[in-house]
Protein backbone atom coordinates (compact mmCIF):
# COMPACT_ATOMS: atom_id res chain seq x y z
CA UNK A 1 0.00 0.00 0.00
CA UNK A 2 2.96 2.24 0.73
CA UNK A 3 4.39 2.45 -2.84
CA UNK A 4 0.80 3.20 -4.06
CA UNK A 5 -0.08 6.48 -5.27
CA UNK A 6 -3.67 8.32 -5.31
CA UNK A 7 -5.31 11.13 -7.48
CA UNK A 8 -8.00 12.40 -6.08
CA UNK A 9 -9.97 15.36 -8.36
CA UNK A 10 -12.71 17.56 -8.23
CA UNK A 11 -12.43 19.00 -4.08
CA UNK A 12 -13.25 15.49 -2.85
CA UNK A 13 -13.83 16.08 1.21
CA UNK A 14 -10.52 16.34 3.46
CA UNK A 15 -12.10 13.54 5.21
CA UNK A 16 -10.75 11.06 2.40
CA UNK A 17 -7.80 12.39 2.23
CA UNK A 18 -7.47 11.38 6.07
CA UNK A 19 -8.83 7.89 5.40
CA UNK A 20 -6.88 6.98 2.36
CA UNK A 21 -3.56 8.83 4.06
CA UNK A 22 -4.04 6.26 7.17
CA UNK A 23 -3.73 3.42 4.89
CA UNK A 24 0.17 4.84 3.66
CA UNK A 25 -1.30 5.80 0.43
CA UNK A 26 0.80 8.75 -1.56
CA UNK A 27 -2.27 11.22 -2.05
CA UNK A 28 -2.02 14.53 -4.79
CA UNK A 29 -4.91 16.10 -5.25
CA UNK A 30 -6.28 18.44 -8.23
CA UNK A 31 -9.37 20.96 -7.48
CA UNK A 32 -10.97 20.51 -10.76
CA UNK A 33 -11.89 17.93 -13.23
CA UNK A 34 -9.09 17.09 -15.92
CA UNK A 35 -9.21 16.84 -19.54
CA UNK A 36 -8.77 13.86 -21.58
CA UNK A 37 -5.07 14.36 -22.54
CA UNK A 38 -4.17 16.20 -19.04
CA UNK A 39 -5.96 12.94 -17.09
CA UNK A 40 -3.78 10.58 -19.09
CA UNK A 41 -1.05 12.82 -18.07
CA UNK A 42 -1.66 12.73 -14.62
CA UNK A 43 -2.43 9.09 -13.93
CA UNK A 44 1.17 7.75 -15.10
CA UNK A 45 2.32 5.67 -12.16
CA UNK A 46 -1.00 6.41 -10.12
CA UNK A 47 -3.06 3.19 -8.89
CA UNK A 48 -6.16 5.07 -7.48
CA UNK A 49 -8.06 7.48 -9.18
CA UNK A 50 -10.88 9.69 -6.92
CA UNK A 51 -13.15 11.58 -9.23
CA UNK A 52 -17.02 13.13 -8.72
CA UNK A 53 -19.34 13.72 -11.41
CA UNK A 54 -17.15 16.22 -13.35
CA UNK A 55 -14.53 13.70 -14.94
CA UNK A 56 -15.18 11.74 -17.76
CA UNK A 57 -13.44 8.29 -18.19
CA UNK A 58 -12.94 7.54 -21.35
CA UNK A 59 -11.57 4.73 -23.01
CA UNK A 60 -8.63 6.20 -23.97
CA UNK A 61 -8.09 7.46 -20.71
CA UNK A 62 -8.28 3.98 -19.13
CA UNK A 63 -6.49 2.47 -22.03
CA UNK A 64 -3.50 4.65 -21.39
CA UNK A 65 -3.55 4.47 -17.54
CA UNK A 66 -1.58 0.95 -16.87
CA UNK A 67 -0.91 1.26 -13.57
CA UNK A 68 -4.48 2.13 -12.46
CA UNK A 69 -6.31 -0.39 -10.03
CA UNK A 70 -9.34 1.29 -8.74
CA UNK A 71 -11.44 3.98 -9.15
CA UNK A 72 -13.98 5.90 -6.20
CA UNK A 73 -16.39 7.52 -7.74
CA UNK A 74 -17.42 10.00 -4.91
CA UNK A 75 -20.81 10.43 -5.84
CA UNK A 76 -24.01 8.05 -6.37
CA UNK A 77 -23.75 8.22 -10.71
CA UNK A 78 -21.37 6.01 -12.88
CA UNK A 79 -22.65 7.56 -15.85
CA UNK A 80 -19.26 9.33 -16.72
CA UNK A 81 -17.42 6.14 -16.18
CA UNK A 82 -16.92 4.12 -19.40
CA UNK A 83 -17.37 1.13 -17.09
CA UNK A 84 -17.11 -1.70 -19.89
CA UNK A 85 -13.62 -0.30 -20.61
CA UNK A 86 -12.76 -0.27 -16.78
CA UNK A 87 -13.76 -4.01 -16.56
CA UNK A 88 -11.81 -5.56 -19.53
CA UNK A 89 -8.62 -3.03 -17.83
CA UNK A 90 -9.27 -5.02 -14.94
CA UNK A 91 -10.38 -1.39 -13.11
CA UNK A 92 -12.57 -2.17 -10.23
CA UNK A 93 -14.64 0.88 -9.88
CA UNK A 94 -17.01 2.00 -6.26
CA UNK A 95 -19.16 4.14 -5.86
CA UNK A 96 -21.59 6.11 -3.04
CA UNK A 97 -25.29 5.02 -3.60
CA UNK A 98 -26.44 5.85 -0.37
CA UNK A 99 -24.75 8.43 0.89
CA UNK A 100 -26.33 11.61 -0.28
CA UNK A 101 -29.68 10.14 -0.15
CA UNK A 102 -30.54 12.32 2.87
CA UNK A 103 -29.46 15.13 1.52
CA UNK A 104 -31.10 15.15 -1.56
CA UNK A 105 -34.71 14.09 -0.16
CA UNK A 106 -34.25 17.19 2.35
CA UNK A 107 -33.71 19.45 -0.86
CA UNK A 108 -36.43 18.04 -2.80
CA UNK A 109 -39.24 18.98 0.22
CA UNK A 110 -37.30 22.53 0.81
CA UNK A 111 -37.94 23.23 -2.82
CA UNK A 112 -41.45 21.76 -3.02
CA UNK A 113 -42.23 23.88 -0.40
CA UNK A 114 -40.71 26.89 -1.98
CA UNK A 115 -42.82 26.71 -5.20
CA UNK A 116 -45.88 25.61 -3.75
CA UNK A 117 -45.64 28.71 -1.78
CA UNK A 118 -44.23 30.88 -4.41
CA UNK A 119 -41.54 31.50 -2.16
CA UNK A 120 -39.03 32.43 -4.77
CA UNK A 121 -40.63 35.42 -6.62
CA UNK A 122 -41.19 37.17 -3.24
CA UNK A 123 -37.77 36.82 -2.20
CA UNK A 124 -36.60 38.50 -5.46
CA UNK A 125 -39.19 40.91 -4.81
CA UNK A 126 -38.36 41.76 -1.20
CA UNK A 127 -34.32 42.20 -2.75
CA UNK A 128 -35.79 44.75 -4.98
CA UNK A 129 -37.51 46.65 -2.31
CA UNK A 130 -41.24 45.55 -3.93
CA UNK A 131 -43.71 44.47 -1.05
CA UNK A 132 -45.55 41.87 -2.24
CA UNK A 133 -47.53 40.23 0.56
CA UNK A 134 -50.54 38.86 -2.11
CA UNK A 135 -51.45 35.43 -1.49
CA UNK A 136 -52.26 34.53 -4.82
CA UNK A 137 -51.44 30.96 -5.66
CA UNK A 138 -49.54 30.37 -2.80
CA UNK A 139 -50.82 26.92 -0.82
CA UNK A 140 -49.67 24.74 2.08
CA UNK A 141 -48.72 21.29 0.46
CA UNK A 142 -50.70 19.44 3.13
CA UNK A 143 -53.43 17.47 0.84
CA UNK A 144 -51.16 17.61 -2.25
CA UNK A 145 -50.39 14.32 -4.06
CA UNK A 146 -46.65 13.78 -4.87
CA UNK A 147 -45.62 11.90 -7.91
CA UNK A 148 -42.19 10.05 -7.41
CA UNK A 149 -40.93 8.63 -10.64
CA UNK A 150 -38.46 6.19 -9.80
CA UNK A 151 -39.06 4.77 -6.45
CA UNK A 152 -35.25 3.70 -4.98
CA UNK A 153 -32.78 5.02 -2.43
CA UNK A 154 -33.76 8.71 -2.98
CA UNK A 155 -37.50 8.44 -4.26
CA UNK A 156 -38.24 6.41 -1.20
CA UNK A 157 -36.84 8.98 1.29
CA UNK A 158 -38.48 11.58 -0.21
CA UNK A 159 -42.29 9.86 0.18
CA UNK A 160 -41.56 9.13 3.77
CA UNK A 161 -40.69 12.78 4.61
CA UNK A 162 -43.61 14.13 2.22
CA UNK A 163 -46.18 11.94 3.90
CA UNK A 164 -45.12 13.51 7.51
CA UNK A 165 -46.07 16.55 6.16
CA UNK A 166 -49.46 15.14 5.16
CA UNK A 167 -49.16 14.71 1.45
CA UNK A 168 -50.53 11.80 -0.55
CA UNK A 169 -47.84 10.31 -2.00
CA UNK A 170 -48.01 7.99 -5.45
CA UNK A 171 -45.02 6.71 -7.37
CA UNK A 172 -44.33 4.73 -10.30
CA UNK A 173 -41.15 2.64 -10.94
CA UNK A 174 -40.63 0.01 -13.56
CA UNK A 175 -39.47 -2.30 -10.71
CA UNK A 176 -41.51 -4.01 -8.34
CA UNK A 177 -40.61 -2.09 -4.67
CA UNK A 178 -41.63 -2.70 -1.32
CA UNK A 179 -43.98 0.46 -0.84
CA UNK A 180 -42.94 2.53 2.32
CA UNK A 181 -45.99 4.21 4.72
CA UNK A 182 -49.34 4.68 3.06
CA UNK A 183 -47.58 5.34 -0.79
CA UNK A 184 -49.93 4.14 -3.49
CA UNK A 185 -48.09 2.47 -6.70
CA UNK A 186 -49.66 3.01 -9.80
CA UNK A 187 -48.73 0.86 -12.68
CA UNK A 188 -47.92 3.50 -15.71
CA UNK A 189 -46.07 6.43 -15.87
CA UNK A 190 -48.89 8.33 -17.90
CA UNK A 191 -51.24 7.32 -14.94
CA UNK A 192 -49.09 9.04 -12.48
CA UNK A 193 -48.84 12.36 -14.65
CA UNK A 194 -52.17 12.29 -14.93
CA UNK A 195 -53.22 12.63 -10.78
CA UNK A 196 -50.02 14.32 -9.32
CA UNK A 197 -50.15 17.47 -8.73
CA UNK A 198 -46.32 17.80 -7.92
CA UNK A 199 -43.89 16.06 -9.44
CA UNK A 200 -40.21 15.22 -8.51
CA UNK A 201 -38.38 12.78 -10.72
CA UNK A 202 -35.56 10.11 -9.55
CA UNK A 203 -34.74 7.93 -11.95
CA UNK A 204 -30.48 6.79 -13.12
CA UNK A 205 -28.46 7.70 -15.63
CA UNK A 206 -29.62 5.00 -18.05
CA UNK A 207 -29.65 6.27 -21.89
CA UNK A 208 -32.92 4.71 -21.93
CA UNK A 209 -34.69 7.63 -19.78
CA UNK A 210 -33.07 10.35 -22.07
CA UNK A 211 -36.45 12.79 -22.42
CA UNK A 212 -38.51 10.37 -20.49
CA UNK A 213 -40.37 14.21 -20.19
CA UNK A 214 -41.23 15.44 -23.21
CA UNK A 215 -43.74 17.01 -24.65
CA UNK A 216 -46.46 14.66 -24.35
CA UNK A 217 -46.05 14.11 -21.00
CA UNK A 218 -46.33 17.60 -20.59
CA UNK A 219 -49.70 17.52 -22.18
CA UNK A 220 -50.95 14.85 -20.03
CA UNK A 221 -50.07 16.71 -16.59
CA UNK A 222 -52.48 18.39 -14.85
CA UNK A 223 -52.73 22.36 -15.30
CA UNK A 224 -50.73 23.76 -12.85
CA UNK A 225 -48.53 20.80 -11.39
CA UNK A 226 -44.95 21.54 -9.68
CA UNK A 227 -42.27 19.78 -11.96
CA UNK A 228 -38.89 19.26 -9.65
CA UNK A 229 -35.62 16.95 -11.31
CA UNK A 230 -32.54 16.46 -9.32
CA UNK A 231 -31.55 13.40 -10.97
CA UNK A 232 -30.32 13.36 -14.38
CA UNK A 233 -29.96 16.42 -16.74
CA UNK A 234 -30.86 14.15 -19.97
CA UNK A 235 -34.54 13.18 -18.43
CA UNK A 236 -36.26 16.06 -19.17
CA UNK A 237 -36.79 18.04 -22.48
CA UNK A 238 -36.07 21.72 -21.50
CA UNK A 239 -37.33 23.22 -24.40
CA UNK A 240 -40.62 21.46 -23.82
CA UNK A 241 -40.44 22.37 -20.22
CA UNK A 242 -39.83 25.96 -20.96
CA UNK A 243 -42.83 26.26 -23.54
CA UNK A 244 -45.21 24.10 -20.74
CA UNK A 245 -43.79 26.93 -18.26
CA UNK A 246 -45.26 29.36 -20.48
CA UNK A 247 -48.43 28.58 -20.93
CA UNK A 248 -48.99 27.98 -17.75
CA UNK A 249 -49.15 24.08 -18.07
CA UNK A 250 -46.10 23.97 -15.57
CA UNK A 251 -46.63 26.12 -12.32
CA UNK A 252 -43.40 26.11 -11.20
CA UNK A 253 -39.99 24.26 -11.22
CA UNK A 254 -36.43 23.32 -9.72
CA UNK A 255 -33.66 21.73 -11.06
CA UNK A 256 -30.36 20.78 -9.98
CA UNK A 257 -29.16 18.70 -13.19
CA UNK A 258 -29.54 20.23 -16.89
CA UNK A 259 -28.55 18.43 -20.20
CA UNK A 260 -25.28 20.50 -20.64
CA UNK A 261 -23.47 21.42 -17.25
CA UNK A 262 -20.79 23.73 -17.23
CA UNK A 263 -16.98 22.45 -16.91
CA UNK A 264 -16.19 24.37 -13.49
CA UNK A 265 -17.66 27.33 -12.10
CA UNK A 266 -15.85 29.87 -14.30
CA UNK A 267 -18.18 28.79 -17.10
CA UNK A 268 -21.15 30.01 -17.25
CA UNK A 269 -24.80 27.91 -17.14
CA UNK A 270 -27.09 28.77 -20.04
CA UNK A 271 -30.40 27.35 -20.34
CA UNK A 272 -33.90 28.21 -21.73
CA UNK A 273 -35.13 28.47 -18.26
CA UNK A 274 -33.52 31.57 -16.93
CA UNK A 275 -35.12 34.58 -16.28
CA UNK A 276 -38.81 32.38 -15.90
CA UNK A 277 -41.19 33.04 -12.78
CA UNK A 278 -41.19 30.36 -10.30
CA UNK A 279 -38.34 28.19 -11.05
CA UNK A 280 -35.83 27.52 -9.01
CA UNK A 281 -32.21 26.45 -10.56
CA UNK A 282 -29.63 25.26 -8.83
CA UNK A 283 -25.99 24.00 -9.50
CA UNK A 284 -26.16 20.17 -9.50
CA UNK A 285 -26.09 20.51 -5.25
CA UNK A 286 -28.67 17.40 -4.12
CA UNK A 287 -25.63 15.97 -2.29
CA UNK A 288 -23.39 18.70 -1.32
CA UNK A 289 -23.52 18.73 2.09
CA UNK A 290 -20.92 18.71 4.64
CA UNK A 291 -22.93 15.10 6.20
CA UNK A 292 -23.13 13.85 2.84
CA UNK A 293 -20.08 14.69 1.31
CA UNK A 294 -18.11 13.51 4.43
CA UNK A 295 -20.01 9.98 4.36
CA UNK A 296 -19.09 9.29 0.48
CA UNK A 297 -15.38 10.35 1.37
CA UNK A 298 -15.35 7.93 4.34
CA UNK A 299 -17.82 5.32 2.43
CA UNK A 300 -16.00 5.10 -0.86
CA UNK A 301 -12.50 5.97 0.60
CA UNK A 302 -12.98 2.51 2.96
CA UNK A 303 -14.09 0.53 0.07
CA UNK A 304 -11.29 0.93 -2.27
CA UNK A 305 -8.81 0.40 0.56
CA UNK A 306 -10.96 -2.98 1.11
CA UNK A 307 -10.20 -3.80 -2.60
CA UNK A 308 -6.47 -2.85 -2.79
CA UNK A 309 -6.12 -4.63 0.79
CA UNK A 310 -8.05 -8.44 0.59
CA UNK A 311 -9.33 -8.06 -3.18
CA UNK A 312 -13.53 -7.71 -2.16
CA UNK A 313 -15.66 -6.38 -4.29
CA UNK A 314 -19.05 -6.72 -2.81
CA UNK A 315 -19.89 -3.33 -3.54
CA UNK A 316 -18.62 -2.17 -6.96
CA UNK A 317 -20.32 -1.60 -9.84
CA UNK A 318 -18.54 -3.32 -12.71
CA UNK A 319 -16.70 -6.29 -10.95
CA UNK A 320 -17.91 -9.67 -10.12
CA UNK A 321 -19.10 -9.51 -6.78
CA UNK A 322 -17.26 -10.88 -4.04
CA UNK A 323 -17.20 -10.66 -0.12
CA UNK A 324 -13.65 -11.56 1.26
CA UNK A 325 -12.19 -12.27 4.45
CA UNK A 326 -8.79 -10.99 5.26
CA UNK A 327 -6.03 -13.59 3.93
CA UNK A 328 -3.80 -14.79 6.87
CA UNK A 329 -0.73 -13.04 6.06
CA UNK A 330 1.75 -15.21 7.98
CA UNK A 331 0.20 -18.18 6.32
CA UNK A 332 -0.70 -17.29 2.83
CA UNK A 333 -0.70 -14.96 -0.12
CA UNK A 334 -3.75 -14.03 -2.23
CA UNK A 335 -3.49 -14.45 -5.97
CA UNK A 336 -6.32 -11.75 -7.73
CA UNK A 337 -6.90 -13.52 -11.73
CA UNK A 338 -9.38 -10.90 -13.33
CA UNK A 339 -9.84 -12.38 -17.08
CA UNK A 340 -12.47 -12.16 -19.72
CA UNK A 341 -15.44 -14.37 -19.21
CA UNK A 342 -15.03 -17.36 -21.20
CA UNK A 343 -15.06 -21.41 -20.61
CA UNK A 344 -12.04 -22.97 -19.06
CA UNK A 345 -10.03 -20.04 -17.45
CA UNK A 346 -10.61 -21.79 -13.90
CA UNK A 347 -9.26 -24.95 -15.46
CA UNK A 348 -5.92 -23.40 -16.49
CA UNK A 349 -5.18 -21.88 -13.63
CA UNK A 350 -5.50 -24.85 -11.46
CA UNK A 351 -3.19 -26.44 -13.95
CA UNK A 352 -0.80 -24.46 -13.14
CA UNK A 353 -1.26 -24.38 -9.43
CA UNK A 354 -0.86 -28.44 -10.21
CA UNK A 355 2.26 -27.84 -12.19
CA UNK A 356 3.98 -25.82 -9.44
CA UNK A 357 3.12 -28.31 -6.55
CA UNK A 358 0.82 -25.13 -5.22
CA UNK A 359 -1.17 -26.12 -2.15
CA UNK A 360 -4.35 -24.12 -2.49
CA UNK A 361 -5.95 -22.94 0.98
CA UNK A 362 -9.10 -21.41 -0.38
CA UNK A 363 -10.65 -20.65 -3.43
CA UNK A 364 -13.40 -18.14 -5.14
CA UNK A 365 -14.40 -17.03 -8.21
CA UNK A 366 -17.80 -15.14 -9.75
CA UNK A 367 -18.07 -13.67 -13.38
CA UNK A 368 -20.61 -11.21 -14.78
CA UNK A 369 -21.11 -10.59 -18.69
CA UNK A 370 -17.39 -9.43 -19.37
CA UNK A 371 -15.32 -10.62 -16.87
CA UNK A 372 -14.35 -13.62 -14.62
CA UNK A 373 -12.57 -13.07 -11.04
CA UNK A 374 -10.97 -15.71 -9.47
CA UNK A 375 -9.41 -15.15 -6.06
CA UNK A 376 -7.02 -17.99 -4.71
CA UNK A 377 -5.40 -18.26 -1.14
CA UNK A 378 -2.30 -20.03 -1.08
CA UNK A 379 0.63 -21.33 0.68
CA UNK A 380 3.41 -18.69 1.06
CA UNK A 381 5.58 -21.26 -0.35
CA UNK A 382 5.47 -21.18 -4.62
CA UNK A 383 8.04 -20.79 -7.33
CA UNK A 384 8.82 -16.99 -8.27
CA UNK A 385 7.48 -18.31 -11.95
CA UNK A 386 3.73 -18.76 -10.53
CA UNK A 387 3.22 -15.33 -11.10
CA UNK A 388 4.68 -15.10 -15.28
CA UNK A 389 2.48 -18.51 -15.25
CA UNK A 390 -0.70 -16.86 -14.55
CA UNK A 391 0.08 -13.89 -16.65
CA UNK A 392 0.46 -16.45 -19.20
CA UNK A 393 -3.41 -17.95 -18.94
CA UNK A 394 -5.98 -17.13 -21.95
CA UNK A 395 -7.45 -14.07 -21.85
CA UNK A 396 -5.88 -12.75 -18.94
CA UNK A 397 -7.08 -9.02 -18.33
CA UNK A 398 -4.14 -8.36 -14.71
CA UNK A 399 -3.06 -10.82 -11.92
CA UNK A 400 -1.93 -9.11 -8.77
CA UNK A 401 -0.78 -10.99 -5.47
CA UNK A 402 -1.73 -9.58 -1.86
């Protein structure tokens, strides 16, 4: 672990820094996201990367990155990860997916409240010296029904703390979920726009919900309803949601994700929504607290230690998934195999562990649709070839030993 070193981008909390600088990791850390060529740049000789949403992994940037190991992304979306490339580098790559939860579910009823209330427009008012105490359209959201699209870690929160405030909560997922207080699950999207009368939207990154809001969705919501995304910037059509603003359609909105994000904050956000009454915009935040933020540091920070230390994987997101013990150090070493998944890989290596007189004291091994891992504990005793032997195995991605 010593003679490993760490990037860590994008103003990832101190408190990894701490965690990760515990372990004897070498840690240099960059405020921003890096480009393409100034990422491949910086990774020479680097075998954890710690990025947020900001960096894109390419596959050229993982190509040309042969010393990498892990990466932590320190946030809850993979989306900028090209994780199929990560896998066949043999790149184990963690993430946060419950982290921020909190915090996002406490900014989704702030905001509802806000717009409901009309909150917003007086506040602008009051900074321009206009006293505006009219109570047009401004209503308690007691007796409101709250449409969650996308019902998991996030959407779940948010119906709990909704229905304390007395709201009728319905959501729609396209997976079965265990339904959480008095919630009502309805069994189409187009049903749900239909009856809510708010709106907030947490679904993934998954290409597949790219304008899952559009403009006949619009047309099916009720006149009037509250419209709120802090999950992905592709879901919703802003064009459409600026026209349904317009006419009225749309009553008010917030979001905290767009389809185009600026690079850092000294480029500017542009969007057809600017300038429009009752919306609230804010700069992808959901998670950025100091509880949240220091929970992914410590969360994802632990995780990739776990990895680098005993070779588990339970929790990451491209890798086969495996819980493992700590090897007995005074009695063994740990032999890592990540290779593509195909027929007889397992077979070889035992082979070889034959050929070598290798006394095996435990063995694992799980494969998903790319890869195979095989994890072997074995005596301390082997022949300083075992290691060139295993390099040697068919469609060997990277063997490490622990």
């Amino acid at each position: 672990m010593s003679a490993m070193r760490v990037l860590l981008l994008e103003n990832i909390h101190a408190c990894a820094v701490d965690v990760l600088s515990s372990s004897g990791l070498e840690i240099t850390s960059h405020p921003g996201a890096l480009g393409e060529d100034a990422l491949i740049e910086a990774l020479q000789g680097v075998s954890l990367l710690g990025i947020r949403s900001g960096t894109q992994l390419t596959k050229r940037v993982l190509d040309n990155a042969p010393g990498l190991l892990a990466v932590g992304a320190y946030c809850i979306g993979t989306n900028q990860i090209d994780l199929d490339a990560a896998s066949l580098r043999g790149i184990a790559v963690f993430n946060a997916p419950y982290s921020n939860t909190r915090s996002v579910a406490e900014l989704v009823i702030a905001e509802i409240i806000v717009l409901i209330r009309r909150l917003y427009d007086k506040i602008v008012k009051a900074h321009l010296g206009i006293w505006d105490k009219s109570f047009e359209n401004a209503r308690e959201v007691r007796g409101k029904r709250l449409g969650i699209i996308g019902y998991g870690n996030i959407g779940s929160q948010v119906s709990t703390l909704a229905e304390a405030m007395g709201m009728d909560v319905s959501y729609y997922d396209v997976v079965d979920k265990l339904t959480i207080g008095n919630a009502t699950r309805v069994s189409t999207l187009d049903e749900l726009l239909r009856i809510a009368q708010v709106i907030t939207i947490h679904v993934d990154g998954n290409p597949k919900n790219a304008n899952l809001l559009g403009e006949r969705e619009f047309g099916l919501m009720r006149d009037g309803v509250i419209l709120l995304n802090l999950s992905r910037g592709h879901v919703v059509n802003i064009e459409a949601l600026a026209r349904a603003i317009g006419t009225g359609k749309v009553a008010g909105a917030a979001l905290d994700v767009f389809p185009r994000e600026p690079k850092d904050a000294a480029a500017p956000l542009m969007t057809p929504l600017q300038g429009l009454p009752n919306v609230l915009l804010t700069p992808h935040i959901g998670g950025s607290t100091e509880e949240a933020q220091e929970s992914i540091a410590e969360f994802v920070s632990q995780k990739v230690i776990e990895y680098l230390r005993t070779g588990s994987t339970f929790t990451s997101v491209n890798f086969p998934k495996i819980a493992l013990p700590h090897a007995d150090e005074k009695q063994s070493h740990r032999l890592l195999h990540v290779h593509r998944n195909v027929p007889g890989v397992l077979s070889q290596i035992n082979g070889i562990f034959a050929k070598n007189n290798v006394n095996v004291i435990g063995q694992y091994l799980r494969t998903n649709e790319l890869i195979g891992y095989a994890i072997a504990d074995v005596d301390r005793q082997y022949k300083p070839s075992l290691l060139d032997d295993l390099l040697r195995v068919d469609n060997t991605i990277t063997v490490r030993i622990l």
